[in-house]
C-alpha atoms as a PDB file:
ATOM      1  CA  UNK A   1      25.068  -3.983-138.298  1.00  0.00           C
ATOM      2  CA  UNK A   2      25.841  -7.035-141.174  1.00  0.00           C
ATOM      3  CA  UNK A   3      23.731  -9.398-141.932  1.00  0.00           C
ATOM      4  CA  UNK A   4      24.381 -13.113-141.148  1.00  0.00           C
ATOM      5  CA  UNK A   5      25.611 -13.521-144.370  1.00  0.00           C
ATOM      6  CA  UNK A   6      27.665 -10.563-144.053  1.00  0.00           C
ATOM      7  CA  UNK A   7      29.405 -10.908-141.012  1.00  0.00           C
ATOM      8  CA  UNK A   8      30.462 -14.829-142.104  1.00  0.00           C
ATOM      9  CA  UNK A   9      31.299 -13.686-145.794  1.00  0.00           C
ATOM     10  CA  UNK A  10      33.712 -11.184-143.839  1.00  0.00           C
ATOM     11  CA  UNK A  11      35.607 -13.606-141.941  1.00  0.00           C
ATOM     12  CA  UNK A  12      35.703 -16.455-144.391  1.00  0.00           C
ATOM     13  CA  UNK A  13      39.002 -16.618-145.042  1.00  0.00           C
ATOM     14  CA  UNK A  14      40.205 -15.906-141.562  1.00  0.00           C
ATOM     15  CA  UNK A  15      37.880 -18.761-140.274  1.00  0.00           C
ATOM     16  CA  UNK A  16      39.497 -21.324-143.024  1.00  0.00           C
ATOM     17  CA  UNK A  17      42.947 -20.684-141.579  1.00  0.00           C
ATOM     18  CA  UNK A  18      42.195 -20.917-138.172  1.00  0.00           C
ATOM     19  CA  UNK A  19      43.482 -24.294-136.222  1.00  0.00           C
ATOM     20  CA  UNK A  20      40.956 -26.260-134.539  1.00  0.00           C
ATOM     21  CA  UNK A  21      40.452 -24.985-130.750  1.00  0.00           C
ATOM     22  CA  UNK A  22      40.591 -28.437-128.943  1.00  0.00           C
ATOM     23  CA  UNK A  23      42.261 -31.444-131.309  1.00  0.00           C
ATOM     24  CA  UNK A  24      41.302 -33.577-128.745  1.00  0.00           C
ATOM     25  CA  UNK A  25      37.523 -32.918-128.585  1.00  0.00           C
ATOM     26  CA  UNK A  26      37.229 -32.639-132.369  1.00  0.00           C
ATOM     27  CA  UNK A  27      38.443 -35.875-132.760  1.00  0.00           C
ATOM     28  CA  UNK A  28      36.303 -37.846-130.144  1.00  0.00           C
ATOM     29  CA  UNK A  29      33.769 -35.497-131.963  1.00  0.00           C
ATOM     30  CA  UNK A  30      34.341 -37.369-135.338  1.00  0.00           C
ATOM     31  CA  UNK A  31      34.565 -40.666-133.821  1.00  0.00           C
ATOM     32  CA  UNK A  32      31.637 -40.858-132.033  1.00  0.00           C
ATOM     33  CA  UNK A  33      29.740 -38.939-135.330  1.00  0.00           C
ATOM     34  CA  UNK A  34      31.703 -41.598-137.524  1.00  0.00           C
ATOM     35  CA  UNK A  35      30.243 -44.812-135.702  1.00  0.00           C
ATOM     36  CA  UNK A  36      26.610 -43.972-136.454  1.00  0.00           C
ATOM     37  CA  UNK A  37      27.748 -43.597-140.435  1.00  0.00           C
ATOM     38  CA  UNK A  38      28.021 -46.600-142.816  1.00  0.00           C
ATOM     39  CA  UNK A  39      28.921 -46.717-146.430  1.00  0.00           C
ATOM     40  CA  UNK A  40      25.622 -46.347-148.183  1.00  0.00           C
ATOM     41  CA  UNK A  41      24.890 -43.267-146.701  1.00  0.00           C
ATOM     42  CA  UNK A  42      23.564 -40.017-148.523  1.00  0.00           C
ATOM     43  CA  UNK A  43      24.106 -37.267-145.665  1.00  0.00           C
ATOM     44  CA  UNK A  44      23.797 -33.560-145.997  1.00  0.00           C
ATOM     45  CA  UNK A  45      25.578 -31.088-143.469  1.00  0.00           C
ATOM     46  CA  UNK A  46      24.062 -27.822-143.226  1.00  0.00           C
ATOM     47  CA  UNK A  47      25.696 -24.920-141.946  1.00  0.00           C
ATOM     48  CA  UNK A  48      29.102 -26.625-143.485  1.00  0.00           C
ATOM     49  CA  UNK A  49      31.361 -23.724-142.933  1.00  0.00           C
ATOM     50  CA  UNK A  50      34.329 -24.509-145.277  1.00  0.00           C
ATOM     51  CA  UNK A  51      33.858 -27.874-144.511  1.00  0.00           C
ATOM     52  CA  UNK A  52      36.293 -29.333-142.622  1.00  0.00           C
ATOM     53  CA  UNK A  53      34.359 -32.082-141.157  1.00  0.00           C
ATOM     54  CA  UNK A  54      32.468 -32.793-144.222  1.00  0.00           C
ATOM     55  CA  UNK A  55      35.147 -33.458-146.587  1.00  0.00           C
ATOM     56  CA  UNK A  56      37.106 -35.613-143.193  1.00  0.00           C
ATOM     57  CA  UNK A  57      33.765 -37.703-143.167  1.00  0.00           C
ATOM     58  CA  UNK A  58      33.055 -37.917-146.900  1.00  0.00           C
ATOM     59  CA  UNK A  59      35.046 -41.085-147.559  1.00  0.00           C
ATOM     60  CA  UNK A  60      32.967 -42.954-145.049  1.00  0.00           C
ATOM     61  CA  UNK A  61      29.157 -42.493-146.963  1.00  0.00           C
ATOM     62  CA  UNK A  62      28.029 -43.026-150.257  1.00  0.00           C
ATOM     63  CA  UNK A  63      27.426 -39.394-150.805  1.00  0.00           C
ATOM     64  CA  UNK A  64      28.260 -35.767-149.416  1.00  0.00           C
ATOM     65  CA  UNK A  65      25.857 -32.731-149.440  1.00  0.00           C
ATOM     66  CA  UNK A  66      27.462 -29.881-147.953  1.00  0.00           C
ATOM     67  CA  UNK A  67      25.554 -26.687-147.841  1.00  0.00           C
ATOM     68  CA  UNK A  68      26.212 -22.665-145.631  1.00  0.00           C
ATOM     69  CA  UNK A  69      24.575 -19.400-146.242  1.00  0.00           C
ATOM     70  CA  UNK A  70      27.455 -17.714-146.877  1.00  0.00           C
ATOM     71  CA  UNK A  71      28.874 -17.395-150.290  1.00  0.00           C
ATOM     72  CA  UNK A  72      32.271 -17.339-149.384  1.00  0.00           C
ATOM     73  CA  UNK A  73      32.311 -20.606-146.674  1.00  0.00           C
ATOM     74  CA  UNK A  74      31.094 -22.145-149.890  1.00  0.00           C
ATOM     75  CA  UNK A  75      33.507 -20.917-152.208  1.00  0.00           C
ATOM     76  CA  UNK A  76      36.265 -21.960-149.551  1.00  0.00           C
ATOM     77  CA  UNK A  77      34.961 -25.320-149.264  1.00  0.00           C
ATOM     78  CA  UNK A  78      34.450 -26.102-152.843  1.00  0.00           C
ATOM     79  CA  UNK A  79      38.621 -25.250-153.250  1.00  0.00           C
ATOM     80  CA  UNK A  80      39.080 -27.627-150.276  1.00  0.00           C
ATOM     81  CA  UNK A  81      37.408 -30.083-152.078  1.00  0.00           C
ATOM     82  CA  UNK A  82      38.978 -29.489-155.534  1.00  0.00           C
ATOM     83  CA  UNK A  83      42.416 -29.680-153.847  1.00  0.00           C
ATOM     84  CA  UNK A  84      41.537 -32.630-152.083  1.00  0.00           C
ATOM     85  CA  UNK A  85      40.060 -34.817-155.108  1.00  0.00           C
ATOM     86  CA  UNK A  86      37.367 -35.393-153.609  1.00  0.00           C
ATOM     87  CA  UNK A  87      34.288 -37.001-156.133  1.00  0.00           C
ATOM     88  CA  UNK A  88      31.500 -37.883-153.888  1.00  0.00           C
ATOM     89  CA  UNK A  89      30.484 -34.729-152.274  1.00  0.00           C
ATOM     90  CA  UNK A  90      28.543 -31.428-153.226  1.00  0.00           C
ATOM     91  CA  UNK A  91      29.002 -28.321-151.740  1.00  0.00           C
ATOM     92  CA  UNK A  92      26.162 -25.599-152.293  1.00  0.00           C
ATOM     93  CA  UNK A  93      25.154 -21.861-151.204  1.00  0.00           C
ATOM     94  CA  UNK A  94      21.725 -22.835-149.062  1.00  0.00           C
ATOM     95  CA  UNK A  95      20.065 -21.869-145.923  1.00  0.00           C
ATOM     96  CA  UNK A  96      18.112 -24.789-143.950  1.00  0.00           C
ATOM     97  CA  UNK A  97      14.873 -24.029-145.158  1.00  0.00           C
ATOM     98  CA  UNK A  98      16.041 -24.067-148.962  1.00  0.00           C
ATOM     99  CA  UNK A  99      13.148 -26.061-150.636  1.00  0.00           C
ATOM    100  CA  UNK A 100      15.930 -28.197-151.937  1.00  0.00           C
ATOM    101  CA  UNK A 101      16.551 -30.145-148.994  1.00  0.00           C
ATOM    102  CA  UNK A 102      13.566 -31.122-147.692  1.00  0.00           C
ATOM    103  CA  UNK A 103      13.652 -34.181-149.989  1.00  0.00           C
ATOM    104  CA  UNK A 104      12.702 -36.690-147.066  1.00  0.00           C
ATOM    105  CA  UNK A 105      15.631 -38.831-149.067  1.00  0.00           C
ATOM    106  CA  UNK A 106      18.546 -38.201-146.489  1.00  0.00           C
ATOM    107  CA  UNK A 107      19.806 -40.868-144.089  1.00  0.00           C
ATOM    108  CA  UNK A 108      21.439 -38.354-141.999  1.00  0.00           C
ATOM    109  CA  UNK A 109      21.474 -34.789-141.516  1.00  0.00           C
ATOM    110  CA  UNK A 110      24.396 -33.415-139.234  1.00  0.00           C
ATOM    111  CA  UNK A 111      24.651 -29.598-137.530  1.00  0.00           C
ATOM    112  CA  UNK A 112      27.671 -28.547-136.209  1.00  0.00           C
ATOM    113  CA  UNK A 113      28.216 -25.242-133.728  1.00  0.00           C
ATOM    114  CA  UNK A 114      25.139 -24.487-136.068  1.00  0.00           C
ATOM    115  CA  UNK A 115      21.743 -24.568-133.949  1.00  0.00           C
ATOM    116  CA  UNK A 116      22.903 -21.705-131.403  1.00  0.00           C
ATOM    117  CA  UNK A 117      22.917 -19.421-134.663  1.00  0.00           C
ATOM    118  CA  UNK A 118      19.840 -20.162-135.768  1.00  0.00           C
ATOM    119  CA  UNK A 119      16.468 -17.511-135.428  1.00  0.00           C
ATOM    120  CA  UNK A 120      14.394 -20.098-134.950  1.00  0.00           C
ATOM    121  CA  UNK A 121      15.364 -23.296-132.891  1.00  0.00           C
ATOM    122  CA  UNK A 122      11.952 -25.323-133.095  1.00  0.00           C
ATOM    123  CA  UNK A 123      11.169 -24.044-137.033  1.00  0.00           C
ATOM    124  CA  UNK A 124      15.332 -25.155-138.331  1.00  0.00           C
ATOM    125  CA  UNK A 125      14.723 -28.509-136.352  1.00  0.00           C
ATOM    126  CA  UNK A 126      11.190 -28.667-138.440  1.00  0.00           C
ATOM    127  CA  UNK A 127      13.087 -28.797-141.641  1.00  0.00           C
ATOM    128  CA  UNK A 128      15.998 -30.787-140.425  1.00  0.00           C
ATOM    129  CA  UNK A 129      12.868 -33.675-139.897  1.00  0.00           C
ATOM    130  CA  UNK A 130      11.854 -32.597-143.437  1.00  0.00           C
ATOM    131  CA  UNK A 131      15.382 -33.264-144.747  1.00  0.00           C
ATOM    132  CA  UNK A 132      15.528 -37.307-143.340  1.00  0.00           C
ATOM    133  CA  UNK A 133      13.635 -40.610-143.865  1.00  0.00           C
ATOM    134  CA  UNK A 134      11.556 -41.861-141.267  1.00  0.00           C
ATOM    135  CA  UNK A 135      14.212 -43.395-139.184  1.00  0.00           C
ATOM    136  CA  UNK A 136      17.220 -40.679-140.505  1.00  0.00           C
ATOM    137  CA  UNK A 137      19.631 -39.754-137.804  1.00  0.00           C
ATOM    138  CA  UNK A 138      20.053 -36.202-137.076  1.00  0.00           C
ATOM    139  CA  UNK A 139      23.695 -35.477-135.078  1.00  0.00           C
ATOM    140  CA  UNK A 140      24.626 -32.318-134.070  1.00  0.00           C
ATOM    141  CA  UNK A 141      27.074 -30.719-131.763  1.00  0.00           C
ATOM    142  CA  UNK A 142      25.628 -27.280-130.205  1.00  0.00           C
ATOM    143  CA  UNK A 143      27.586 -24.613-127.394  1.00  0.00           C
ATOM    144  CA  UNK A 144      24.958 -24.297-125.062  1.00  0.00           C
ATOM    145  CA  UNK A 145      25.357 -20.795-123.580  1.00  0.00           C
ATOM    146  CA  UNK A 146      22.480 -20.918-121.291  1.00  0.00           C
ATOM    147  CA  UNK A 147      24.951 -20.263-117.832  1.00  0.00           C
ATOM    148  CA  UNK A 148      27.010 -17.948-119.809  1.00  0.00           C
ATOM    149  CA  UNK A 149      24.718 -14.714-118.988  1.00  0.00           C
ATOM    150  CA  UNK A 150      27.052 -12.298-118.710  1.00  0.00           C
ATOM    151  CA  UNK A 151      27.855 -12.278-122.531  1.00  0.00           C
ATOM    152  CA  UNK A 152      24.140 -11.120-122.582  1.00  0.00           C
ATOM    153  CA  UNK A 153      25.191  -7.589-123.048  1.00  0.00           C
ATOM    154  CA  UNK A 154      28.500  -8.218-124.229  1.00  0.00           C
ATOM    155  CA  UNK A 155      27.251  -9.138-127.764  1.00  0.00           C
ATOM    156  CA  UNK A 156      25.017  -6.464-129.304  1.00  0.00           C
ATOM    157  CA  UNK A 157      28.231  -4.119-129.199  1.00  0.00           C
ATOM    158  CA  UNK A 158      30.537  -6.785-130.770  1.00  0.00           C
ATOM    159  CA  UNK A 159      27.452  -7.339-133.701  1.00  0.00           C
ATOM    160  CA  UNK A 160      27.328  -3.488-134.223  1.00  0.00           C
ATOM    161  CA  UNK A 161      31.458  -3.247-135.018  1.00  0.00           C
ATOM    162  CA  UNK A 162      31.118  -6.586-136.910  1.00  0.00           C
ATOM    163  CA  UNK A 163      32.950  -8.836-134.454  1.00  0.00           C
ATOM    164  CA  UNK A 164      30.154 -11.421-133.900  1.00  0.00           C
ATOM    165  CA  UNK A 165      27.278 -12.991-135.788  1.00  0.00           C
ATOM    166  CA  UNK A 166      23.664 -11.949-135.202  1.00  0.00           C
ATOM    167  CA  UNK A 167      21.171 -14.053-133.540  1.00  0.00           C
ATOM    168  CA  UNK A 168      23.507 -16.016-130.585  1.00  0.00           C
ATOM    169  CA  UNK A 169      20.678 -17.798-128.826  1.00  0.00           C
ATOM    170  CA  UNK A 170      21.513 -18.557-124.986  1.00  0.00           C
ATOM    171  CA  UNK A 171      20.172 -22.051-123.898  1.00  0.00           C
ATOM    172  CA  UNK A 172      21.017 -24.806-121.633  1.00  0.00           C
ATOM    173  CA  UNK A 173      21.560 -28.806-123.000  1.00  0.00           C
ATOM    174  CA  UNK A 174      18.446 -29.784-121.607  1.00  0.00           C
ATOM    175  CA  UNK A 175      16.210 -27.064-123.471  1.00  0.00           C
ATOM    176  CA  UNK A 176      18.158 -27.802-126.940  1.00  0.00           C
ATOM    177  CA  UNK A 177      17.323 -31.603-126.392  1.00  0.00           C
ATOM    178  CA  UNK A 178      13.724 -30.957-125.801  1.00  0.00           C
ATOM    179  CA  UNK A 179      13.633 -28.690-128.823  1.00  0.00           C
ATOM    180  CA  UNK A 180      14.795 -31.823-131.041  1.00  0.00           C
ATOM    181  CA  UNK A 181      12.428 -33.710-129.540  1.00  0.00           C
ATOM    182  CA  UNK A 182       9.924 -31.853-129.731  1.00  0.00           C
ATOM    183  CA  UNK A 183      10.138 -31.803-133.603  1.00  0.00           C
ATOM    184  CA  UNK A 184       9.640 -35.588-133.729  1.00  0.00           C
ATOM    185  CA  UNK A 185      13.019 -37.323-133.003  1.00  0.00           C
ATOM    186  CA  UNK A 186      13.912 -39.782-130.320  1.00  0.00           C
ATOM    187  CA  UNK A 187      17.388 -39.040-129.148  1.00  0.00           C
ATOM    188  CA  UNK A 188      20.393 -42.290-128.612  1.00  0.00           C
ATOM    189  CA  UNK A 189      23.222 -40.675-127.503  1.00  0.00           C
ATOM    190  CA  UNK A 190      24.648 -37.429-125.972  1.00  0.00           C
ATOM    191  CA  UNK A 191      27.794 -36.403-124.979  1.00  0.00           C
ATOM    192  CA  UNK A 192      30.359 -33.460-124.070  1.00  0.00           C
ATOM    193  CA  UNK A 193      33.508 -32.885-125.827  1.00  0.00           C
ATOM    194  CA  UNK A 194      34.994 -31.547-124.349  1.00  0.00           C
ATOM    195  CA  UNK A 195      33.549 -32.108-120.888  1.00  0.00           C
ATOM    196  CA  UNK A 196      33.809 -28.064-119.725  1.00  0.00           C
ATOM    197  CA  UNK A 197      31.750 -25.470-119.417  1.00  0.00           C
ATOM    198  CA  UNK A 198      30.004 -24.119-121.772  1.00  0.00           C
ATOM    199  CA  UNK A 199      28.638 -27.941-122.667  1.00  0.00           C
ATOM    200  CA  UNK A 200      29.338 -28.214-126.073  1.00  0.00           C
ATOM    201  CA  UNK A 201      26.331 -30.962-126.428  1.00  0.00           C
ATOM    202  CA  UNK A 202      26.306 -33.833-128.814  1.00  0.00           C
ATOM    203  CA  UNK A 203      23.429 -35.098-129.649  1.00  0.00           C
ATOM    204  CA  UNK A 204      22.454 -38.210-131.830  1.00  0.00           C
ATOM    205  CA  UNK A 205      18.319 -38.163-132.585  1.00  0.00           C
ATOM    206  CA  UNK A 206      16.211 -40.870-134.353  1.00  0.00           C
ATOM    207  CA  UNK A 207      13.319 -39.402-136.673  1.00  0.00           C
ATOM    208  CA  UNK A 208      10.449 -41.087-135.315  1.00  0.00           C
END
């Protein structure tokens, strides 16, 4: 079975060329992410992918730290950049708990179909806090599988022929918001975008 790294690394490429699933949703996604951003802004987006939404809401902040596990995401997103000319963001190969981040320096921190991936929900939200200033904004997006039980046994064969990542975690909005604020934040806004099932829930926290 691949490791995390492994299974992403795989499908890098594959990933970069495919088209968003739901324009729609992406954009209200942005636009809702977008209003809680202003110009002086230092953010860092973990779990960055090859960075689609970072290098769309670059130009809005003062700067850009984009970071994923996987070598290749980050190779990816580093062309993107290059080929887009864009000067104000970083891209780097780093997990959540890199010793790097935890600065207590960022304004925002922002997770996207990221914290369902994750081994440990209540430790990555720990170092998310670590990341932000006392009043930072963490926004995130999560699919919360928690009704979707029947992929249960579904997964552990797709992992073993390298179709899907380890570690899918199965939980409902309402657990996923206590997690976050559980690790100190006071959460402003939530949403669904799209408004199906599975919620894929937005969520806009306040470090307290």
């Amino acid at each position: 079975m691949p490791s995390d790294t492994t299974f992403w690394d795989k499908i890098a490429t594959r990933y970069a060329a495919m088209p968003i699933g739901n324009q729609a949703a992406y954009d209200q996604t942005l636009e809702r992410v977008a209003a809680h951003l202003t110009s002086s802004d230092h953010v860092v987006e973990i779990g960055c992918g090859t960075a689609t939404t970072t290098l769309t809401l670059a130009p809005r902040v003062a700067r850009m730290l984009a970071t994923d596990a996987s070598a290749e995401m980050v190779r990816i997103a580093r062309e993107k950049a290059v080929a887009q000319g864009m000067d104000t963001i970083e891209i780097v190969q780093a997990r959540s708990d890199d010793t790097r981040l935890a600065t207590g320096a960022y304004d925002v921190v922002m997770a996207f179909s990221f914290l369902h991936l994750v081994e440990e929900l209540d430790r990555t939200l720990g170092e998310v806090a670590a990341m932000l200033k006392p009043g930072g904004l963490f926004i995130s997006k999560t699919p919360c599988l928690g009704a979707m039980w029947y992929l249960r046994p579904v997964l552990p064969v797709l992992r073993m022929l390298g179709k899907a990542p380890g570690g899918v975690a199965f939980f409902s909005p309402e657990v996923l918001e206590a997690a976050i604020r559980r690790a100190g934040f006071e959460i402003i806004e939530t949403g669904d975008y799209p408004a199906k099932t599975p919620p894929r829930r937005f969520v806009v926290a306040r470090k307290l």
